[in-house]
Protein backbone atom coordinates (compact mmCIF):
# COMPACT_ATOMS: atom_id res chain seq x y z
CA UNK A 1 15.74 -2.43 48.11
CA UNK A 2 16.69 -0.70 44.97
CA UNK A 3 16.10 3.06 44.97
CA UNK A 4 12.93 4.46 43.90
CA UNK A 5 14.14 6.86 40.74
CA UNK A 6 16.30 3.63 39.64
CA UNK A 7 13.12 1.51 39.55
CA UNK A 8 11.29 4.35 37.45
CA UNK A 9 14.01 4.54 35.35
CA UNK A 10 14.10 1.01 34.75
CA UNK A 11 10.13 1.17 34.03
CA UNK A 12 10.46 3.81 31.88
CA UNK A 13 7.06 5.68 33.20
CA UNK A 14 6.95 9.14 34.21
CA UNK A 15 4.95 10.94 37.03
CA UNK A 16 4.76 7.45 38.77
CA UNK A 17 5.82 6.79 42.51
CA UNK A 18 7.19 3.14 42.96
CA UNK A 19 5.69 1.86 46.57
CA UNK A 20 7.23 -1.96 46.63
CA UNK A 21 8.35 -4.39 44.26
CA UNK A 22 7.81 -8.27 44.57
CA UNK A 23 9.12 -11.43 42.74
CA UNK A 24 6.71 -14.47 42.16
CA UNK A 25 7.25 -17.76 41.68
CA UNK A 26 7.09 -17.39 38.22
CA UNK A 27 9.62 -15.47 37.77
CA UNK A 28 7.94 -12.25 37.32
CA UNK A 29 8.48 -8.78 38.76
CA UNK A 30 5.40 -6.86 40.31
CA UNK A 31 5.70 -3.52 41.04
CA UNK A 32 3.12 -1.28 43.54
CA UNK A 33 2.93 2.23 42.02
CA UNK A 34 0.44 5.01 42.34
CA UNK A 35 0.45 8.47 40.49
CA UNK A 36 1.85 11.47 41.31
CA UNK A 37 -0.74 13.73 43.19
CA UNK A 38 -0.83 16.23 39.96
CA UNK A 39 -1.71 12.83 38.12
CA UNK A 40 -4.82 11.63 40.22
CA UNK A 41 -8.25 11.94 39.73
CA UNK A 42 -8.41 12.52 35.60
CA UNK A 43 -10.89 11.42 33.74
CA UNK A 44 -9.15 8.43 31.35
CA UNK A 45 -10.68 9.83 27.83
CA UNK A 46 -10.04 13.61 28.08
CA UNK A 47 -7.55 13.94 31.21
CA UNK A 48 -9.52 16.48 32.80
CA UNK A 49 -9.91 16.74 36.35
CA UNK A 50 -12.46 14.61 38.01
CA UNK A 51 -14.35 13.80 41.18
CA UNK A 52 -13.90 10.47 42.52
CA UNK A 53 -16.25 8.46 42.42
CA UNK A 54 -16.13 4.85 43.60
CA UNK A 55 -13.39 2.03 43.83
CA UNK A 56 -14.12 0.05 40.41
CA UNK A 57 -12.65 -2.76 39.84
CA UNK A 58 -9.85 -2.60 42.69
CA UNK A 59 -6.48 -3.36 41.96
CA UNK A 60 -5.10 -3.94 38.37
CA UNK A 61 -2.17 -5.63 36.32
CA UNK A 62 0.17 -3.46 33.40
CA UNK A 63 2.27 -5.61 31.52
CA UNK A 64 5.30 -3.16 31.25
CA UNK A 65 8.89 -3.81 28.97
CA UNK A 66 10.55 -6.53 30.26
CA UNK A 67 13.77 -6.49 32.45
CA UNK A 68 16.26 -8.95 31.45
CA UNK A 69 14.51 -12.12 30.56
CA UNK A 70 11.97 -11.49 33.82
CA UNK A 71 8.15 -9.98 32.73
CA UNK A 72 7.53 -7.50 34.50
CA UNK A 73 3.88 -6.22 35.50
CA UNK A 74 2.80 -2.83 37.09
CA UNK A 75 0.42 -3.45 39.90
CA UNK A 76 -2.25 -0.58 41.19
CA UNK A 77 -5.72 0.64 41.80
CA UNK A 78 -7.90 1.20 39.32
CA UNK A 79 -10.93 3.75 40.37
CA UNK A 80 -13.18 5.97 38.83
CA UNK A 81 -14.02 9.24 38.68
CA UNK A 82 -17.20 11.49 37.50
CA UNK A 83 -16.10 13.39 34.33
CA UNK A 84 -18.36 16.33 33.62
CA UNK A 85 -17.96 15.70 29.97
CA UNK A 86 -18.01 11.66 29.49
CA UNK A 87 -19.72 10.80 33.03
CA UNK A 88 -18.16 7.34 35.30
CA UNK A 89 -15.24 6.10 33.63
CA UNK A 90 -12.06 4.81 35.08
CA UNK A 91 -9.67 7.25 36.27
CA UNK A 92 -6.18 7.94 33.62
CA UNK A 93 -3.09 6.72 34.76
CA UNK A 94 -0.04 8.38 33.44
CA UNK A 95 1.96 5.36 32.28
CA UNK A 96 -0.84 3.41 29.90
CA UNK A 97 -3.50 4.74 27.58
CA UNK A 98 -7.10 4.49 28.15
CA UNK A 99 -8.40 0.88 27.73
CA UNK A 100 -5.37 -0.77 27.39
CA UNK A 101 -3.50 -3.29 29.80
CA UNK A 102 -0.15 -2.64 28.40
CA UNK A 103 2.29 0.52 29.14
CA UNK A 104 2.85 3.09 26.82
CA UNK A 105 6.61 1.58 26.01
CA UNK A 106 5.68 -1.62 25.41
CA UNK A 107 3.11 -1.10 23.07
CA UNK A 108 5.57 1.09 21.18
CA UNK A 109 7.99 -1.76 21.27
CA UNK A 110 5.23 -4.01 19.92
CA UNK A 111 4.52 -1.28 17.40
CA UNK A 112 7.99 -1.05 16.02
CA UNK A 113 8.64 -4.43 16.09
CA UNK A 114 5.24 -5.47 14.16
CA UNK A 115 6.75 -3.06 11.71
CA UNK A 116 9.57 -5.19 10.68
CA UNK A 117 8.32 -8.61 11.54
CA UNK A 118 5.46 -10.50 11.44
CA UNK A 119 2.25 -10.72 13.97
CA UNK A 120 3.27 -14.02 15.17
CA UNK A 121 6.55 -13.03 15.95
CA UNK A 122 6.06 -9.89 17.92
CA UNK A 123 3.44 -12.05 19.94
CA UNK A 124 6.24 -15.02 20.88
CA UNK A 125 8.75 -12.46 21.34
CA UNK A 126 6.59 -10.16 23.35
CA UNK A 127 4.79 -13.02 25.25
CA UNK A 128 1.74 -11.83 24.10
CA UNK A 129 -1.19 -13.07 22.07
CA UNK A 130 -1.20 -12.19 18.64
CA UNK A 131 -5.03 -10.89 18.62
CA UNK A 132 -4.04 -7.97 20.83
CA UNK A 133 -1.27 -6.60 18.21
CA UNK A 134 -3.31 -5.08 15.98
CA UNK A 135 -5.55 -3.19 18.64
CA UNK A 136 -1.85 -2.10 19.86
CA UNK A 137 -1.00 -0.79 16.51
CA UNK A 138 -4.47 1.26 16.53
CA UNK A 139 -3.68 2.59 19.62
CA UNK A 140 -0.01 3.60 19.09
CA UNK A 141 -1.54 5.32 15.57
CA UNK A 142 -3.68 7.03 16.87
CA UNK A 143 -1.72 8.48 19.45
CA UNK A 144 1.07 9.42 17.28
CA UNK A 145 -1.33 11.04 14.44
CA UNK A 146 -2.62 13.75 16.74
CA UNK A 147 -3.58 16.24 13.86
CA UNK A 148 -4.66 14.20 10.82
CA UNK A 149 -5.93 16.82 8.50
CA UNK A 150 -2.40 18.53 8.59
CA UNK A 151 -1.18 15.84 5.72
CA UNK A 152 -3.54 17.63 3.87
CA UNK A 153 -1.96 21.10 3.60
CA UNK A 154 0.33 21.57 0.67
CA UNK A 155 -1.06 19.16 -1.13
CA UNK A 156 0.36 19.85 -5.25
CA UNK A 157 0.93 16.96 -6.79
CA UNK A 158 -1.11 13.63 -5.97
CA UNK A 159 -1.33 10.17 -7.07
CA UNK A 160 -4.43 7.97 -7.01
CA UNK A 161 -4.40 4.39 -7.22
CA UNK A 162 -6.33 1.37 -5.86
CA UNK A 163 -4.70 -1.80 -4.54
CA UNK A 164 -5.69 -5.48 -3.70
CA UNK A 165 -5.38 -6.32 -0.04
CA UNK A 166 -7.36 -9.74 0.20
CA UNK A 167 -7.87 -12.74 -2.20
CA UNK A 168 -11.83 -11.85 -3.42
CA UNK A 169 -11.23 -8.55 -5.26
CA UNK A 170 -10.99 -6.77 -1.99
CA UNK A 171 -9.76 -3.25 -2.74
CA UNK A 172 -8.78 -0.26 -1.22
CA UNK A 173 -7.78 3.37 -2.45
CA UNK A 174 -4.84 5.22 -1.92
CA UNK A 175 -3.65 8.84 -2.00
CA UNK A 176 0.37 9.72 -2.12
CA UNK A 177 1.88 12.96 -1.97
CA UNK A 178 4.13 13.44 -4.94
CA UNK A 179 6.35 15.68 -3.22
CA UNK A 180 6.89 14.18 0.25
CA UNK A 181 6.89 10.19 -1.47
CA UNK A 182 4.06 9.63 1.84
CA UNK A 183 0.67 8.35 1.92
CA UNK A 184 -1.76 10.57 2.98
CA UNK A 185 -5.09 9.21 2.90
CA UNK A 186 -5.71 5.16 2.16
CA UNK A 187 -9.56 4.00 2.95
CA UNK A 188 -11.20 0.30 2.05
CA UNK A 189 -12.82 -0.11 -1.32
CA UNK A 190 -12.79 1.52 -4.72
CA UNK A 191 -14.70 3.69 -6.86
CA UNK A 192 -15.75 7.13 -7.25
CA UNK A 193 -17.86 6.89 -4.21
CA UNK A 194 -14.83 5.93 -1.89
CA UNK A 195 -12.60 9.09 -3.80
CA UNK A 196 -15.29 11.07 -3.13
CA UNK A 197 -14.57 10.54 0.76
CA UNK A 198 -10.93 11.97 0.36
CA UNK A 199 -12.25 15.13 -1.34
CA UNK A 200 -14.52 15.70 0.79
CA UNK A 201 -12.20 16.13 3.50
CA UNK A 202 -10.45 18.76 2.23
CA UNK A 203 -11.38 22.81 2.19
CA UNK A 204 -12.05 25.07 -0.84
CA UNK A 205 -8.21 25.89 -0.26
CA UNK A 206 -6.81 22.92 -0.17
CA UNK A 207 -8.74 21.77 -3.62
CA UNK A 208 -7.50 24.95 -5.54
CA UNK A 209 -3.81 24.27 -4.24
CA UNK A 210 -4.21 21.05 -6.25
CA UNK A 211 -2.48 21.04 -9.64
CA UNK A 212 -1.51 18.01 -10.77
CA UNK A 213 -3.24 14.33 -10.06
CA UNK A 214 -1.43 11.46 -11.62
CA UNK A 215 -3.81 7.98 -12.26
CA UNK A 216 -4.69 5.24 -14.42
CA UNK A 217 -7.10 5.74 -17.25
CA UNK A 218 -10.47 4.95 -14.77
CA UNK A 219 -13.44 6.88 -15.59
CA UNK A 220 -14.10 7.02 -11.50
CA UNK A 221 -11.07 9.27 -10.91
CA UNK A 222 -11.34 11.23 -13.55
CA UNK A 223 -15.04 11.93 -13.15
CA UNK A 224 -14.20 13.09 -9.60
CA UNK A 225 -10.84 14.90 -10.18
CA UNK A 226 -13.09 17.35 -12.54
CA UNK A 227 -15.98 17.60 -10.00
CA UNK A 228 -13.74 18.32 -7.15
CA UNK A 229 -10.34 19.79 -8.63
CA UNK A 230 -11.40 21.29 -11.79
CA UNK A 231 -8.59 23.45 -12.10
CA UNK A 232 -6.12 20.56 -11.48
CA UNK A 233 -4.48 18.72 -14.88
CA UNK A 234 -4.84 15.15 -14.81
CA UNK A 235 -1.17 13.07 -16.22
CA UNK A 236 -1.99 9.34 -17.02
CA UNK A 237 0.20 6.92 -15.88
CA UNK A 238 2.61 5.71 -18.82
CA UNK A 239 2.75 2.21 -17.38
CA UNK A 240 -0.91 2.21 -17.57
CA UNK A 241 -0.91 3.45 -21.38
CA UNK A 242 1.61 0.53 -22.35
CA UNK A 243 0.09 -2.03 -20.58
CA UNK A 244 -2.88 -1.26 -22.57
CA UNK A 245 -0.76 -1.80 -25.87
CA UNK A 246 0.91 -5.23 -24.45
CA UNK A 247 -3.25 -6.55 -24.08
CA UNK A 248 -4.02 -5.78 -27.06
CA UNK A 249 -0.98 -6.90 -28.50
CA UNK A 250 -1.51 -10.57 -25.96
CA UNK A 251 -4.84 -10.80 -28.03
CA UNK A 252 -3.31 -10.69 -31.69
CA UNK A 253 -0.81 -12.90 -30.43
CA UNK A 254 -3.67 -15.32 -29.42
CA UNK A 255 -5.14 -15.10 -32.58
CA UNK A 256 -2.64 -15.85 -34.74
CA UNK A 257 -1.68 -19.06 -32.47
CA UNK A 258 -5.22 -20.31 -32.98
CA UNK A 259 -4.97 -19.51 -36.96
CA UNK A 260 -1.80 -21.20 -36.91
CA UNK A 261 -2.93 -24.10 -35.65
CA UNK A 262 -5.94 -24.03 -38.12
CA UNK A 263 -3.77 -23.78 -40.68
CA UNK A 264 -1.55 -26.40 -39.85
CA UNK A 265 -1.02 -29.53 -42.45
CA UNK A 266 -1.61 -32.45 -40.27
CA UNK A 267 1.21 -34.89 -40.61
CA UNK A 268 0.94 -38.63 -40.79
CA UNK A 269 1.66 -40.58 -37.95
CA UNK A 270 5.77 -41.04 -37.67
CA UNK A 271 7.17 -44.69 -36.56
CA UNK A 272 9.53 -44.88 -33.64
CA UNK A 273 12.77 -44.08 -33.77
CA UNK A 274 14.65 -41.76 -35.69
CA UNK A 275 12.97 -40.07 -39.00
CA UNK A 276 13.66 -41.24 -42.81
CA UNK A 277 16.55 -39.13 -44.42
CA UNK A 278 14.31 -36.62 -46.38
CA UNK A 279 11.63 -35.93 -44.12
CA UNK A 280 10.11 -32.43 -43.73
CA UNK A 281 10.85 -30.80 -40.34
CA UNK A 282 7.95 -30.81 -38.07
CA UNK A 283 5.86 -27.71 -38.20
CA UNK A 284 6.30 -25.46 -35.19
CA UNK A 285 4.86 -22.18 -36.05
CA UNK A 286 1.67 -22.76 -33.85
CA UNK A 287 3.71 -23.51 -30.54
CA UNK A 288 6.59 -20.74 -31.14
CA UNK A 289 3.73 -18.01 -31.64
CA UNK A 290 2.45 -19.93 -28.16
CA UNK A 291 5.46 -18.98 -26.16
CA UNK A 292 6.35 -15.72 -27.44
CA UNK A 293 4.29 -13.79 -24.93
CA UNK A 294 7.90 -12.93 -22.97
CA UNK A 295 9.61 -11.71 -26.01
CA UNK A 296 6.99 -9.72 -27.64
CA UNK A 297 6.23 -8.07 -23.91
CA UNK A 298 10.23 -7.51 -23.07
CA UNK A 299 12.11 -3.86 -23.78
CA UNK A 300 14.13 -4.88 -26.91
CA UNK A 301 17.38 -4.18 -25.44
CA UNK A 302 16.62 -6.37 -22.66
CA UNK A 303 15.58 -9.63 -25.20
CA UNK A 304 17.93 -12.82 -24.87
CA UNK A 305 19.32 -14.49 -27.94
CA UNK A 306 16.37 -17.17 -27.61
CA UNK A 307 13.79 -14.40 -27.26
CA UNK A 308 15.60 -12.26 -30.35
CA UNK A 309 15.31 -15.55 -32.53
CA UNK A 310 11.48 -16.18 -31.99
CA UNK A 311 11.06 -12.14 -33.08
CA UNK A 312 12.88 -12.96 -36.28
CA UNK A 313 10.81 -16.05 -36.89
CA UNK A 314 7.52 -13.77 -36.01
CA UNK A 315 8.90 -10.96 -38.48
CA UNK A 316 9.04 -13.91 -41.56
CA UNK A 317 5.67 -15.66 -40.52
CA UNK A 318 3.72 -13.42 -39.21
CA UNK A 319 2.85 -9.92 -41.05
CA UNK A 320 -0.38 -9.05 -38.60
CA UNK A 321 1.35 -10.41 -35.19
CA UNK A 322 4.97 -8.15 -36.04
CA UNK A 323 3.14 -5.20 -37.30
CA UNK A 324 0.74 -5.12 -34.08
CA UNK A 325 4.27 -5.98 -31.85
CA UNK A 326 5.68 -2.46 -33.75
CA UNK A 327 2.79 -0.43 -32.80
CA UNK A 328 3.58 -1.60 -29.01
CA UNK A 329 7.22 -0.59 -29.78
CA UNK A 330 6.56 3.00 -30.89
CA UNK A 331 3.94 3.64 -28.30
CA UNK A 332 6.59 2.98 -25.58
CA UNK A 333 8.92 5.31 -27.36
CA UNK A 334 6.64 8.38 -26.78
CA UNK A 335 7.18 8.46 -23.35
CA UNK A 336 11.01 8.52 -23.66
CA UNK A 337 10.85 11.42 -25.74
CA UNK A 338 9.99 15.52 -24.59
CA UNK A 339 6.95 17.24 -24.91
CA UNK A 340 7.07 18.22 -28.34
CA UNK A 341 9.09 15.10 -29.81
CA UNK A 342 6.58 13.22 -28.09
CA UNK A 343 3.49 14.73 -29.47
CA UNK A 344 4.41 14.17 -33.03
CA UNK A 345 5.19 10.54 -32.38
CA UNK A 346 2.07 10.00 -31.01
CA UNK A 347 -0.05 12.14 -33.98
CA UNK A 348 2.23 9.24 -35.74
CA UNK A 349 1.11 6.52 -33.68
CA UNK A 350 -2.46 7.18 -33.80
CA UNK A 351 -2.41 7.67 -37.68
CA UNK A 352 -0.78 4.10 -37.89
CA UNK A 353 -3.23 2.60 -35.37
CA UNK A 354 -6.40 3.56 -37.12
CA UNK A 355 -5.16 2.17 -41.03
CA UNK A 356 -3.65 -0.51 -39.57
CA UNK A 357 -6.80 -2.93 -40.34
CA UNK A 358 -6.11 -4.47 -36.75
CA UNK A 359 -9.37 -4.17 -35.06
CA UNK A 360 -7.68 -4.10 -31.46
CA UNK A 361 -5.11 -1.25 -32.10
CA UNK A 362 -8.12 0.59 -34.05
CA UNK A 363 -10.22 0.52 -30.53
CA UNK A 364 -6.76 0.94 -28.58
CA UNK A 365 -6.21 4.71 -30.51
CA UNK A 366 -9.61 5.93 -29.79
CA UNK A 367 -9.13 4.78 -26.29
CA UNK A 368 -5.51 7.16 -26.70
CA UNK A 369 -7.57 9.82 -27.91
CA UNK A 370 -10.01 9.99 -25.10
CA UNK A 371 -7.13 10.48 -23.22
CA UNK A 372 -4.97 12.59 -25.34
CA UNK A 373 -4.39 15.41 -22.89
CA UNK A 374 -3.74 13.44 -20.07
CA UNK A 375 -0.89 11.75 -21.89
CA UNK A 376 0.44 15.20 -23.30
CA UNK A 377 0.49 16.76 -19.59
CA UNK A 378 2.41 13.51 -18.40
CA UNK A 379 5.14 14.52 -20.84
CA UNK A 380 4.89 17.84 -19.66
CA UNK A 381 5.43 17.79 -16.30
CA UNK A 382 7.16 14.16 -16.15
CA UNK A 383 4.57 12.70 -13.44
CA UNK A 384 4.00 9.30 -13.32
CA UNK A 385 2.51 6.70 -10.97
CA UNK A 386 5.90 4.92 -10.17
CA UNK A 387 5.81 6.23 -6.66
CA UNK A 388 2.03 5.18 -5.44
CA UNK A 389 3.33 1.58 -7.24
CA UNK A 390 5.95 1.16 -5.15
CA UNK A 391 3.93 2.26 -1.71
CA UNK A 392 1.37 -0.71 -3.14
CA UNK A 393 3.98 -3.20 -3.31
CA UNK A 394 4.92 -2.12 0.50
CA UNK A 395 1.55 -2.48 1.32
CA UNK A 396 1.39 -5.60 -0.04
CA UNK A 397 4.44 -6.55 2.06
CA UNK A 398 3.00 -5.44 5.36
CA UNK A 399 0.04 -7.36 5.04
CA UNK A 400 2.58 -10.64 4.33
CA UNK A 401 4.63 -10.26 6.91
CA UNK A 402 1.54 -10.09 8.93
CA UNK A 403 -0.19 -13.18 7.28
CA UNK A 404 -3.26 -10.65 7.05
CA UNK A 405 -5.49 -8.66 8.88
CA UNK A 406 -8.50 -9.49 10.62
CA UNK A 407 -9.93 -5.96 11.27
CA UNK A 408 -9.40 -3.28 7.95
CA UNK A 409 -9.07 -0.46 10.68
CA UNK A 410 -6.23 -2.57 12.24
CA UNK A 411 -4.37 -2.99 8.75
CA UNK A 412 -5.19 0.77 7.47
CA UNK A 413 -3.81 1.73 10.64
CA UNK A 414 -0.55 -0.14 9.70
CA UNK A 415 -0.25 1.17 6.52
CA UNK A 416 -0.29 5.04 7.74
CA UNK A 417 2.97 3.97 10.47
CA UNK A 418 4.78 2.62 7.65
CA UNK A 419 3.79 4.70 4.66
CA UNK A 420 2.70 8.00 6.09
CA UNK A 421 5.31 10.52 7.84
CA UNK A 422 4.20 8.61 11.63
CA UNK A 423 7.28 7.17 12.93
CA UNK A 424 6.69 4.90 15.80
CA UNK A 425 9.84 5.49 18.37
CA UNK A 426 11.21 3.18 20.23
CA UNK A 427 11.26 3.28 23.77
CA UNK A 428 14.28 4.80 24.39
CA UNK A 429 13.39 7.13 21.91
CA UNK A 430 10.09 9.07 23.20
């Protein structure tokens, strides 16, 4: 028989005595184990000390990391014990968590690998059913995140954003540390009442030590940034302020298609085959308005020749649908310019939006002015929300890879080991 400590190591468990091993006719590998006598009688939630108390359920099965291409299982009694604290429960054992049939390396193995790979993969490679991967992943997180409220000290700069998770309008909220690029607080739903949560969390301290928060223009997170953080300056996103300029512009676009077509001279009914010398080209205005959404929406240096060609056409056709495409234009440029460059070109921009007898770009500037000091302290302190976008599109990609989540703890739980500072080791590693 092999020796003992090269069975342990080959288990990777600790405090564990190996008593026999057996092969079944399944190819599996058993092994008999009990603790170590420091490591007996502990109660499984707290690992206190306990009284014994009866025999439970007997003898139970571990599935541990497999050796070679063989599964191997961990074999021993399972009794209970008389915690002062949480009463009859069964007794800890030092190579598995509480409530869980698996060791403590492989479910970091399952962790890790549901981390770059989908559910249904970990649960063919692991031999495992699928179901019991996200209870892992709970497990391993909340092992690893022994001091939660620590991700809250420091906090400077935040961004706030909400992101879709499920086809519905199924939302959640997310908080990223500026500094560190890490989520540090993500909860289901959206809305000042789900922000509020976050807040709430944190001491008078931590509040005060909050200076900047970076967001969209919603009247939820600004409503609760002042009730909670009033001494903290709120920078709008400048995605967010563009994209507001491209709908409106997307509206006058769709306006002047429908007048074009209004306006159109219907033409008589051509014969097959190839027109008369002499006759009139066919009037496209209506359809190239229709398919400029791309080029009126694209950076100008970043316009094909195609795209560049249906501008040109708009600029000779079109008075209302080029001057409302300029006003996009120069509202983009703001935010490539410094603080004081950019204020003037926005006093500029606003002037021009309210004569420019476009009823869209009139609302649009009084929607600019609400939010006039957010924009200025964006250019200020150059904070934006391209960080917390890209931590939504990872999110995003979890939840593909997994083909969704059943249980929002589960997923949430998944988020924090990929986006938060958690790092799941692998087995070798802890």
């Amino acid at each position: 028989m092999l020796n003992k400590k090269v069975l342990n190591f080959l288990l990777n468990v600790k405090h564990t005595v190996v008593d026999d091993v057996k092969i079944f006719d399944d190819d599996s590998i058993v092994f008999y184990v009990h603790p170590t006598k420091g490591e007996q009688c502990r109660c499984g939630i707290c690992g206190r000390k306990a009284p014994y108390y009866d025999a439970g359920r007997g003898f139970r099965l571990w599935r541990a990391t497999d050796i070679g291409l063989r599964k191997a299982e961990i074999c021993a009694e399972s009794y209970r014990v008389n915690c002062p604290e949480h009463g009859v429960v069964t007794a800890a054992v030092p190579w598995a968590r509480h409530n869980s049939r698996y060791t403590l390396g492989f479910e970091h193995t399952i962790a890790w690998l549901a981390l770059n790979c989908s559910k249904a993969a970990v649960s063919q490679f692991m031999r495992i059913s699928w179901n019991s991967v996200g209870p892992v992943i709970s497990r391993v997180r909340a092992d690893l995140d022994i001091c939660p409220e620590k991700r809250f000290d420091g906090l400077e700069k935040i961004g706030i954003d909400e992101t879709s998770y499920r086809k519905g309008h199924k939302y959640m909220t997310v908080v990223v540390n500026h500094d560190t690029g890490r989520v540090v607080w993500v909860a289901p739903g959206h809305g000042r009442e789900t922000l509020a949560k976050f807040f709430e969390l944190l001491s008078e301290e931590q509040r005060a030590a909050i200076r900047l928060v970076s967001a969209d223009g919603a009247k939820w997170i600004a409503s609760c940034v002042e009730e909670f953080c009033p001494n903290a300056v709120r920078c709008i996103d400048p995605f967010h302020v563009v994209e507001w300029a491209n709908q409106a512009l997307s509206q006058v676009r769709i306006g002047s298609w429908h007048d074009a077509r209004k306006n159109a001279v219907p033409e008589p009914r051509r014969r097959p085959g190839r027109p008369p010398k002499g006759t009139p080209p066919k009037d496209n205005a209506a359809s190239e308005i229709k398919h400029s959404k791309y080029a009126l929406g694209k950076n100008p240096e970043n316009l094909t020749a195609s795209q560049q060609a249906k501008l040109e056409l708009i600029a000779k056709t079109d008075n209302r649908l080029w001057r409302a495409y300029k006003l996009k234009e120069e509202l983009r440029i703001v935010f490539r310019l410094d603080e004081d460059a950019g204020r003037k070109q926005l006093d500029h921009w606003i002037k021009w939006a309210q004569h420019c007898r476009i009823p869209v770009f009139v609302e649009l500037q009084r929607k600019i002015r609400r939010h006039y000091e957010a924009i200025m302290a964006t250019l200020e302190n150059g904070l934006s929300n391209a960080r917390i976008e890209a931590i939504n599109n990872k999110i995003k990609l979890s939840i593909r890879m997994a083909y969704g989540f059943r249980n929002i703890g589960n997923m949430i739980d998944m988020i924090m080991l990929r986006c938060s500072e958690l790092t799941v080791p692998l087995p070798w590693a802890w």
